[in-house]
Protein backbone atom coordinates (compact mmCIF):
# COMPACT_ATOMS: atom_id res chain seq x y z
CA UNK A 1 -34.22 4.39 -0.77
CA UNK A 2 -30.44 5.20 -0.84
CA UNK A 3 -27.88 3.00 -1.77
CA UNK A 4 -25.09 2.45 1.08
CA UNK A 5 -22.24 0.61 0.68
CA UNK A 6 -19.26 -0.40 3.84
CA UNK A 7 -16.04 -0.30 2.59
CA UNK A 8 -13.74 -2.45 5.13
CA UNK A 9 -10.24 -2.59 4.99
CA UNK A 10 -8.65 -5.39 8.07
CA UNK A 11 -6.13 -7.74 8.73
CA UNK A 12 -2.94 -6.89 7.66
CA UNK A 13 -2.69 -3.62 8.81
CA UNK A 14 -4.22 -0.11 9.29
CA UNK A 15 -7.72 -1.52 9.37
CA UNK A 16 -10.69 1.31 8.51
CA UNK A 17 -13.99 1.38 7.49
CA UNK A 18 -15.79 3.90 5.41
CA UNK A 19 -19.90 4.17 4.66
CA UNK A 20 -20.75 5.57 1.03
CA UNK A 21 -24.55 6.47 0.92
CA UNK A 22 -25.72 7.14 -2.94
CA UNK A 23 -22.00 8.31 -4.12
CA UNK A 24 -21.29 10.76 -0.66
CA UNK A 25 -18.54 9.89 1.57
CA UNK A 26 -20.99 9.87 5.04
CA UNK A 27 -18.03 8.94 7.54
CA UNK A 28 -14.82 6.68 7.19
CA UNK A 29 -12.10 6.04 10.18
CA UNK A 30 -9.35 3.90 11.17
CA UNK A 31 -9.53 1.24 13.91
CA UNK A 32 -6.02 2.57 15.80
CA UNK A 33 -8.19 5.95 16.37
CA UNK A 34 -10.59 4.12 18.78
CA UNK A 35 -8.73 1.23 19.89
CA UNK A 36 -5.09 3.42 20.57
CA UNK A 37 -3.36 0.39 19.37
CA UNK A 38 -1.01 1.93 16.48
CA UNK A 39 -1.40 0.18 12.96
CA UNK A 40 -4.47 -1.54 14.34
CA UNK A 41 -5.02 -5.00 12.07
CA UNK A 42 -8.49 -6.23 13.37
CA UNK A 43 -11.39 -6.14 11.99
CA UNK A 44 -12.85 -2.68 12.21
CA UNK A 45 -15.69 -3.20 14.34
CA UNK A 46 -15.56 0.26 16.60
CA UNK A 47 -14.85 2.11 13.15
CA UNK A 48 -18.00 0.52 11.56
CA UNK A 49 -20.20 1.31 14.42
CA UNK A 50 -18.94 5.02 13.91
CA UNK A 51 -19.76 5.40 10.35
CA UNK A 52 -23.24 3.31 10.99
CA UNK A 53 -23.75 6.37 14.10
CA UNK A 54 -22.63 9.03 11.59
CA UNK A 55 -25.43 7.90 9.54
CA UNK A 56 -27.95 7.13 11.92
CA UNK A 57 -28.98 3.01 10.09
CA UNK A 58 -28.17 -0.13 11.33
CA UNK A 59 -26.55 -3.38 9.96
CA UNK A 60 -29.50 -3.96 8.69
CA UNK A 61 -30.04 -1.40 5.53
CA UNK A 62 -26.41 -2.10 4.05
CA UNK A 63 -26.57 -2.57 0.45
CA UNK A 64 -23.23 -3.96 -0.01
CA UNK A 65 -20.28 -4.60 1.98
CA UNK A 66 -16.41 -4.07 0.18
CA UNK A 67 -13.08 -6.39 0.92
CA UNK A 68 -10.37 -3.98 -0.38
CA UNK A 69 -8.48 -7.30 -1.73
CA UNK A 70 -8.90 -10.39 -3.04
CA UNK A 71 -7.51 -12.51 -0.36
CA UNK A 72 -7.36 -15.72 -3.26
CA UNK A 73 -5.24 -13.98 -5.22
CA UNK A 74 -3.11 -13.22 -2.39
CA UNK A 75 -2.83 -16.87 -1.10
CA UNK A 76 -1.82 -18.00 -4.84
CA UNK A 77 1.08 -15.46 -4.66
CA UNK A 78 2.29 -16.66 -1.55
CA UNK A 79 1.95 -19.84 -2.54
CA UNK A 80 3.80 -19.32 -5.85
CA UNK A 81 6.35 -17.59 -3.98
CA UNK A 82 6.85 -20.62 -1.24
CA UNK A 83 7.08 -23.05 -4.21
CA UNK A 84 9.65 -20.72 -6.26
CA UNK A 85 11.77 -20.47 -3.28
CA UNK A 86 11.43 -24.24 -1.78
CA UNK A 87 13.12 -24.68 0.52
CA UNK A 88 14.51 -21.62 1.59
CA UNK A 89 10.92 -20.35 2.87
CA UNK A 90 9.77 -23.19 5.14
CA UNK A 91 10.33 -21.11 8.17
CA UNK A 92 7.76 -18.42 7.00
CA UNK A 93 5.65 -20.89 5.38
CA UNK A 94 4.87 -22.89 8.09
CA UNK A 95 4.39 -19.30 10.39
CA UNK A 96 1.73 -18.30 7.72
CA UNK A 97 -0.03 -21.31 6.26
CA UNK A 98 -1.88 -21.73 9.62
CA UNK A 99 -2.78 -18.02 9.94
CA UNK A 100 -4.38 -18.65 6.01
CA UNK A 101 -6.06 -21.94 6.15
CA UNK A 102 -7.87 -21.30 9.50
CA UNK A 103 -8.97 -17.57 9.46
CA UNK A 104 -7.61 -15.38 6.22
CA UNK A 105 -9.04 -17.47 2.63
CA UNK A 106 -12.42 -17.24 5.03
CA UNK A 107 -12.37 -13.66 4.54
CA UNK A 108 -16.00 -13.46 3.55
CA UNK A 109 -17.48 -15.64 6.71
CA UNK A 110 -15.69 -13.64 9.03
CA UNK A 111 -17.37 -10.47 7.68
CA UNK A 112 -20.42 -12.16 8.03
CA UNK A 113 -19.79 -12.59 11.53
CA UNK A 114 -18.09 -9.80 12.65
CA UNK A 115 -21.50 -7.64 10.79
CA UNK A 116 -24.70 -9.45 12.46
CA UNK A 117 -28.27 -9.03 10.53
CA UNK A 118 -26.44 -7.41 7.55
CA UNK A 119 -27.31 -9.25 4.81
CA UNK A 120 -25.46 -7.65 2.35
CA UNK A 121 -23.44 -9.53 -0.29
CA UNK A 122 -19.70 -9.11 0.08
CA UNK A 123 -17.65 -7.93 -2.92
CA UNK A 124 -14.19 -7.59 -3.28
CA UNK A 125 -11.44 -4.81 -5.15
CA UNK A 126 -8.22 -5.70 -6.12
CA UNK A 127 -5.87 -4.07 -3.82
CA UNK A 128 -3.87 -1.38 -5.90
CA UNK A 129 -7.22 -1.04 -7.94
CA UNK A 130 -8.48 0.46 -4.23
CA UNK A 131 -6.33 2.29 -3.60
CA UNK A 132 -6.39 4.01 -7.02
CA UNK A 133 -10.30 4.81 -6.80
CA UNK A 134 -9.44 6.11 -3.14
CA UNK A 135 -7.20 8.60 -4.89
CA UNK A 136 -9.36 9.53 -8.51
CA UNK A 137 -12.53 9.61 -6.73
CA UNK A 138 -12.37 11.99 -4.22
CA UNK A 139 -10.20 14.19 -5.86
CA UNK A 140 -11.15 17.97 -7.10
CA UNK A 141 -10.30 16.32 -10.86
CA UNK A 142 -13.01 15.29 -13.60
CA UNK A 143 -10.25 13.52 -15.30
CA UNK A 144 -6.89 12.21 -13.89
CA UNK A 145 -4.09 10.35 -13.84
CA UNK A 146 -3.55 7.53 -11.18
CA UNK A 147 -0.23 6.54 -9.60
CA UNK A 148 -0.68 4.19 -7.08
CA UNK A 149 2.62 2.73 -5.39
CA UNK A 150 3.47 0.38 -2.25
CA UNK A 151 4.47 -2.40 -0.75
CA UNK A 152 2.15 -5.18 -2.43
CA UNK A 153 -1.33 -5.72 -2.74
CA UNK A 154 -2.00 -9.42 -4.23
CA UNK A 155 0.68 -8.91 -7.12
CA UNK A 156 0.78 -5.75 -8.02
CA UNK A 157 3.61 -3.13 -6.19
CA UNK A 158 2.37 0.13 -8.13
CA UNK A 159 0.23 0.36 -10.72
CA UNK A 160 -0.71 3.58 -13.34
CA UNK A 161 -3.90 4.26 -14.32
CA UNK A 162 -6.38 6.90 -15.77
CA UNK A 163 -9.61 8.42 -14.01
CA UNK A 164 -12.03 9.95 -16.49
CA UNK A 165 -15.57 10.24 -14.86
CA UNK A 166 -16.85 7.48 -13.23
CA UNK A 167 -14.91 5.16 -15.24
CA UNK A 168 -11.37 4.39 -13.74
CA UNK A 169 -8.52 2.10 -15.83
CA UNK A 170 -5.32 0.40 -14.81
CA UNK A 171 -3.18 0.89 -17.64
CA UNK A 172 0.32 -1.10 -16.41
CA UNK A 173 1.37 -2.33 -13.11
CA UNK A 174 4.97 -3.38 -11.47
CA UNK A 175 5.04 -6.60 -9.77
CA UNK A 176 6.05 -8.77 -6.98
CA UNK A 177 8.58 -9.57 -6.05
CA UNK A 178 9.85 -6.09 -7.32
CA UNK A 179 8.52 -3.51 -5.41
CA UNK A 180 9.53 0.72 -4.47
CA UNK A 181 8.00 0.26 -1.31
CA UNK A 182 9.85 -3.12 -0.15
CA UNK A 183 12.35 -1.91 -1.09
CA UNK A 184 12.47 1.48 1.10
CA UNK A 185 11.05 -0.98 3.73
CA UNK A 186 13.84 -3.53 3.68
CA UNK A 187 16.41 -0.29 4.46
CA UNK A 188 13.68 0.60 7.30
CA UNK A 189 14.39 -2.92 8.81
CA UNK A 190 18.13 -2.66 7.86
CA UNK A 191 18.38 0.79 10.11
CA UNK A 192 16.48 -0.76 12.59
CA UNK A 193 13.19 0.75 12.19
CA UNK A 194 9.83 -1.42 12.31
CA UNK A 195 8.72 -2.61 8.83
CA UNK A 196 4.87 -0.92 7.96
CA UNK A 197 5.83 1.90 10.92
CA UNK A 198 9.03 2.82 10.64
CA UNK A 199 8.97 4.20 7.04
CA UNK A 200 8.43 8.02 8.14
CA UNK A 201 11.87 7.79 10.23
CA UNK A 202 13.70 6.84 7.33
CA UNK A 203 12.38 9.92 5.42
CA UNK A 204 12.96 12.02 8.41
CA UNK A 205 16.56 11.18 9.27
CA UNK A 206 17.61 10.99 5.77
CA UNK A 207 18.44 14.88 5.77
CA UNK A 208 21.26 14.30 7.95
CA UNK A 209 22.97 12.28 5.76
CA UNK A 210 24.98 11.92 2.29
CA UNK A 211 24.19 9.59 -0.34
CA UNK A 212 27.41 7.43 -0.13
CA UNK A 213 25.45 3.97 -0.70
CA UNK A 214 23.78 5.26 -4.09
CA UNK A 215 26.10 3.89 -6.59
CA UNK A 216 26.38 0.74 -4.54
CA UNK A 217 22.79 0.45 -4.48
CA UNK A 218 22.37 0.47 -8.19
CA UNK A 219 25.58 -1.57 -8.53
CA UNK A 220 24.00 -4.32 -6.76
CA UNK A 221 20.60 -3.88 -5.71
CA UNK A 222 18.26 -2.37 -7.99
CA UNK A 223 18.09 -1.77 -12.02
CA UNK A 224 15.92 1.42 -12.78
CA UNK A 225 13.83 1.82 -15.85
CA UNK A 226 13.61 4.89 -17.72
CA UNK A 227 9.52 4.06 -17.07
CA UNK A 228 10.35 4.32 -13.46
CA UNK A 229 9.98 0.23 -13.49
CA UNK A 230 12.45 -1.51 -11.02
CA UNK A 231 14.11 -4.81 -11.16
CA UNK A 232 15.96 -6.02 -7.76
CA UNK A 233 18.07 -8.46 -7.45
CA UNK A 234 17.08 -11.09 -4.76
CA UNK A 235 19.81 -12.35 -3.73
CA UNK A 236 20.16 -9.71 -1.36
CA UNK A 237 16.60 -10.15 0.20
CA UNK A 238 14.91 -12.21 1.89
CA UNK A 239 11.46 -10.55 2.19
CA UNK A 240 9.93 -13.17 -0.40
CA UNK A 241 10.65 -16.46 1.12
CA UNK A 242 12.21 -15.65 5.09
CA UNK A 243 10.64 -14.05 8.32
CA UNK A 244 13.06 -10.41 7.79
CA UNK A 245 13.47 -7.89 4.84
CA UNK A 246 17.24 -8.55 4.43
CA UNK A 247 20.22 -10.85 5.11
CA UNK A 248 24.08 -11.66 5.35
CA UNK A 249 24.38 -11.00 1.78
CA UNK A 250 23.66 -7.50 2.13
CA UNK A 251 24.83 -7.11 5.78
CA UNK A 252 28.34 -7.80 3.53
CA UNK A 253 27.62 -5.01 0.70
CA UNK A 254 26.74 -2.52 3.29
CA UNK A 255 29.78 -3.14 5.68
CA UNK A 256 28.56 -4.68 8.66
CA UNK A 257 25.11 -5.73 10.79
CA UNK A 258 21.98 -4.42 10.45
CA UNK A 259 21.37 -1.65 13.47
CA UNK A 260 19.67 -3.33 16.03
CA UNK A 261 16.24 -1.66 17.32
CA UNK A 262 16.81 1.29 19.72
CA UNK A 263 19.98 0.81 19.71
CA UNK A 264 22.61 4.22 19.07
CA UNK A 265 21.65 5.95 15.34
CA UNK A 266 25.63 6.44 13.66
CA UNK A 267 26.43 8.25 10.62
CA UNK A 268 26.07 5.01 8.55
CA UNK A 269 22.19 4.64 9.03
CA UNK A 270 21.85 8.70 8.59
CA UNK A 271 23.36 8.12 4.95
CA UNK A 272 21.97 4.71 4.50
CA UNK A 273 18.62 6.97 5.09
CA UNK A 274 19.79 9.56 2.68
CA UNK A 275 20.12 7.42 0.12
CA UNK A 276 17.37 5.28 0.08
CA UNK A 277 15.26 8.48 -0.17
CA UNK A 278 17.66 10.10 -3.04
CA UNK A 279 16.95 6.60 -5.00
CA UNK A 280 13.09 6.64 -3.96
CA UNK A 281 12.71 10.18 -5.67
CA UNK A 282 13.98 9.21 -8.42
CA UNK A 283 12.27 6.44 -9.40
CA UNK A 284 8.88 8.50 -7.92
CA UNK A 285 10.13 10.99 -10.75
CA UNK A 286 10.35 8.13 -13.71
CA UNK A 287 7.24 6.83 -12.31
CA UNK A 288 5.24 9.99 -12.95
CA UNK A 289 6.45 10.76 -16.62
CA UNK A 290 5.95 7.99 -17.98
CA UNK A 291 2.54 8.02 -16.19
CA UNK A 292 2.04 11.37 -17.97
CA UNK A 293 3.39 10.32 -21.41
CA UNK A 294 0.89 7.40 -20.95
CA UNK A 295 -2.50 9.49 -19.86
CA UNK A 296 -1.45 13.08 -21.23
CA UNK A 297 -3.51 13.91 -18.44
CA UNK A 298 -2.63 17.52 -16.63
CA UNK A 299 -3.17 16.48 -13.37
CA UNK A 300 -1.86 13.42 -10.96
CA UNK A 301 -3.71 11.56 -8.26
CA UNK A 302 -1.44 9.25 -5.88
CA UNK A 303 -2.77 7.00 -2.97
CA UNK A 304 -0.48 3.73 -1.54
CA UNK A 305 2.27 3.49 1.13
CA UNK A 306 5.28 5.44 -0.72
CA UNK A 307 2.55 8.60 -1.76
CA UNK A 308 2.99 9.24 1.94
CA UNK A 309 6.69 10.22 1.16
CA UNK A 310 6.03 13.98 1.07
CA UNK A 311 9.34 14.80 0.40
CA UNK A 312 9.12 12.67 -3.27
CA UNK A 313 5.43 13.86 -3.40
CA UNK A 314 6.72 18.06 -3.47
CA UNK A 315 9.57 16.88 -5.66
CA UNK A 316 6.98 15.46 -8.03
CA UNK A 317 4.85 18.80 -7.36
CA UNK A 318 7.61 21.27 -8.20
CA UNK A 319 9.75 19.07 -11.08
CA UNK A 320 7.12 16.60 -12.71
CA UNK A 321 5.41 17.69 -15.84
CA UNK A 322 1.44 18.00 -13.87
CA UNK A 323 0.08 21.34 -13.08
CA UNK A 324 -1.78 19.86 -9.95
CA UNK A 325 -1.04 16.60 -7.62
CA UNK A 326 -3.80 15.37 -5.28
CA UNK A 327 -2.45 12.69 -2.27
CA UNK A 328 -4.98 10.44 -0.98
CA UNK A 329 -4.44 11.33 2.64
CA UNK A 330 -5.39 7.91 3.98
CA UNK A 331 -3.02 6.72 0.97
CA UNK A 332 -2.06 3.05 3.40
CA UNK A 333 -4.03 0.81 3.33
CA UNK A 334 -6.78 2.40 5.63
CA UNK A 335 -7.62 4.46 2.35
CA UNK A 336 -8.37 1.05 0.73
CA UNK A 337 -11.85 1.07 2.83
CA UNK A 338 -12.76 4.18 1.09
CA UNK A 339 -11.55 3.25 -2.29
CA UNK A 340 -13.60 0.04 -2.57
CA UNK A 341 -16.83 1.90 -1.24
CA UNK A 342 -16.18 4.39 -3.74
CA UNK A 343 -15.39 1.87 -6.78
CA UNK A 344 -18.46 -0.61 -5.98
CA UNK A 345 -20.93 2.74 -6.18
CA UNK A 346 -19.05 4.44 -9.32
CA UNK A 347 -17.85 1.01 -11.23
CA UNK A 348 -19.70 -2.03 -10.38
CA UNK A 349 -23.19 -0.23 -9.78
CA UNK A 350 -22.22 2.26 -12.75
């Protein structure tokens, strides 16, 4: 009998599922492509009953069923953070401790619900450890290495790591609250753009512009490491502990309000855009040598949020020291459905 695993990915946003039967990717989708609601967060239900069709089985002959998080290590952050920031972060504390205690640390029972007469047992990746196995695993590579980089998972922002066979390794990780991807997303919600949606405008408009608000940037904001490691200084942001990305303090540094959504685009966001992206490349850049002085592998696989920047992806193509560079190209978080599928069959049932 094969073995076939569900991969599920739900609730934050981009929910997917993906079916693995004996190692083979059968069928995986994303909720918003049924639904039409874009960035669909609920659980997955019309994508699961896709795969399940694609396969021709029922609930019934899952083998095991993938979380691609570990929603406890996600509560402790928050909580950590909360308590760190006390009491700056009521506001969003008492928006999401309601949202946690009632439906979210009860991951697992609403799985079981949402999938009746499976009685599969429920097993859960760590986020950035998905999304790396979404990227090694179905590459074209035998060996690889791993760059995996977004928002944030439970801690981790990006992480680097080496594929060689079935075996898959996170060698060092960046952590909350310091993050590539908040940080491009807090100048999304400073131009006006929606947070988790928005990102691709950013990218797109940032041609038009000059990159006036680098040095102030890395006067301020941000301290890059020649790893491609980032410290910011929080002070500035307000994504840890508030209910928004930024604040005053850097409506101040960058001369004036954030732009309000919809509202007229002027010059400002254009080379607040530019140099985001100019600062994003770079640290994309640092991120990939030093994840090639640490593997010495020749080629690069990439899956999270930021590996959808194509524009630092082709600079990493054409100026990085790897002959090839596969994307994940589900590399949000829907990719995570696929990656724990793929990680239960090749790691946990070896």
């Amino acid at each position: 009998m094969p073995t076939r695993i569900l991969g599920i990915s739900a609730y934050y946003h981009d929910s997917a599922a993906c079916l693995v039967e004996d190692g083979r990717v059968v069928a995986a989708a994303q909720e918003e492509r049924f639904t039409r609601k874009k960035h669909d967060a609920n659980f997955p239900s019309r994508a699961v009953d896709y795969c399940l069709a694609e396969a021709g089985i029922g609930l019934s002959q899952i083998d095991h069923v993938g979380f691609y998080e570990k929603p406890l290590v996600k509560f402790e952050r928050l909580l950590e953070t909360y308590t760190a920031s006390a009491p700056l972060g009521l506001q969003s504390y008492l928006k999401a401790m309601p949202l946690w205690l009632s439906e979210k640390l009860w991951i697992g029972d609403d799985i079981r619900d949402e999938l009746p007469g499976c009685e599969a047992d429920v097993l859960y990746g760590e986020h950035h450890e998905s999304h790396a196995a979404s990227a090694f695993y179905p590459s074209p590579f035998e060996q690889a290495a791993v760059l995996t980089i977004d928002g944030v998972g439970e801690w981790a922002t990006s992480s680097i790591g080496v594929g060689r066979g079935n075996d898959l390794e996170i060698l060092h990780e960046l952590r909350f609250p310091h993050s590539l991807g908040l940080l491009y997303s807090a100048f999304t919600y400073f131009a006006g753009f929606k947070v988790n949606s928005g990102e691709y405008k950013v990218m797109g408009l940032a041609p038009y512009g000059e990159p006036t608000f680098v040095k102030t940037i890395k006067d301020h904001l941000i301290e890059i490491r020649d790893d491609g490691s980032l410290w910011m200084n929080q002070e500035y942001f307000t994504y840890a502990h508030g209910l928004t990305m930024t604040g005053s303090k850097m409506e101040s540094l960058m001369g004036g309000p954030s732009r309000k959504p919809e509202s007229q685009l002027t010059q400002r966001e254009m080379d607040l855009a530019r140099s985001i992206q100019d600062i994003t490349e770079e640290v994309m850049l640092k991120m990939a040598a030093f994840a090639h002085k640490q593997t010495r592998m020749r080629d690069l696989c990439m899956a999270g949020g930021v590996a959808l920047n194509c524009v630092g992806n082709g600079r990493i193509l054409r100026e990085g020291p790897f002959e090839q560079v596969w994307v994940q190209p589900a590399a949000g978080d829907a990719g995570g459905a696929l990656g724990v599928a793929l990680s239960i069959w090749h790691r946990h049932l070896g």
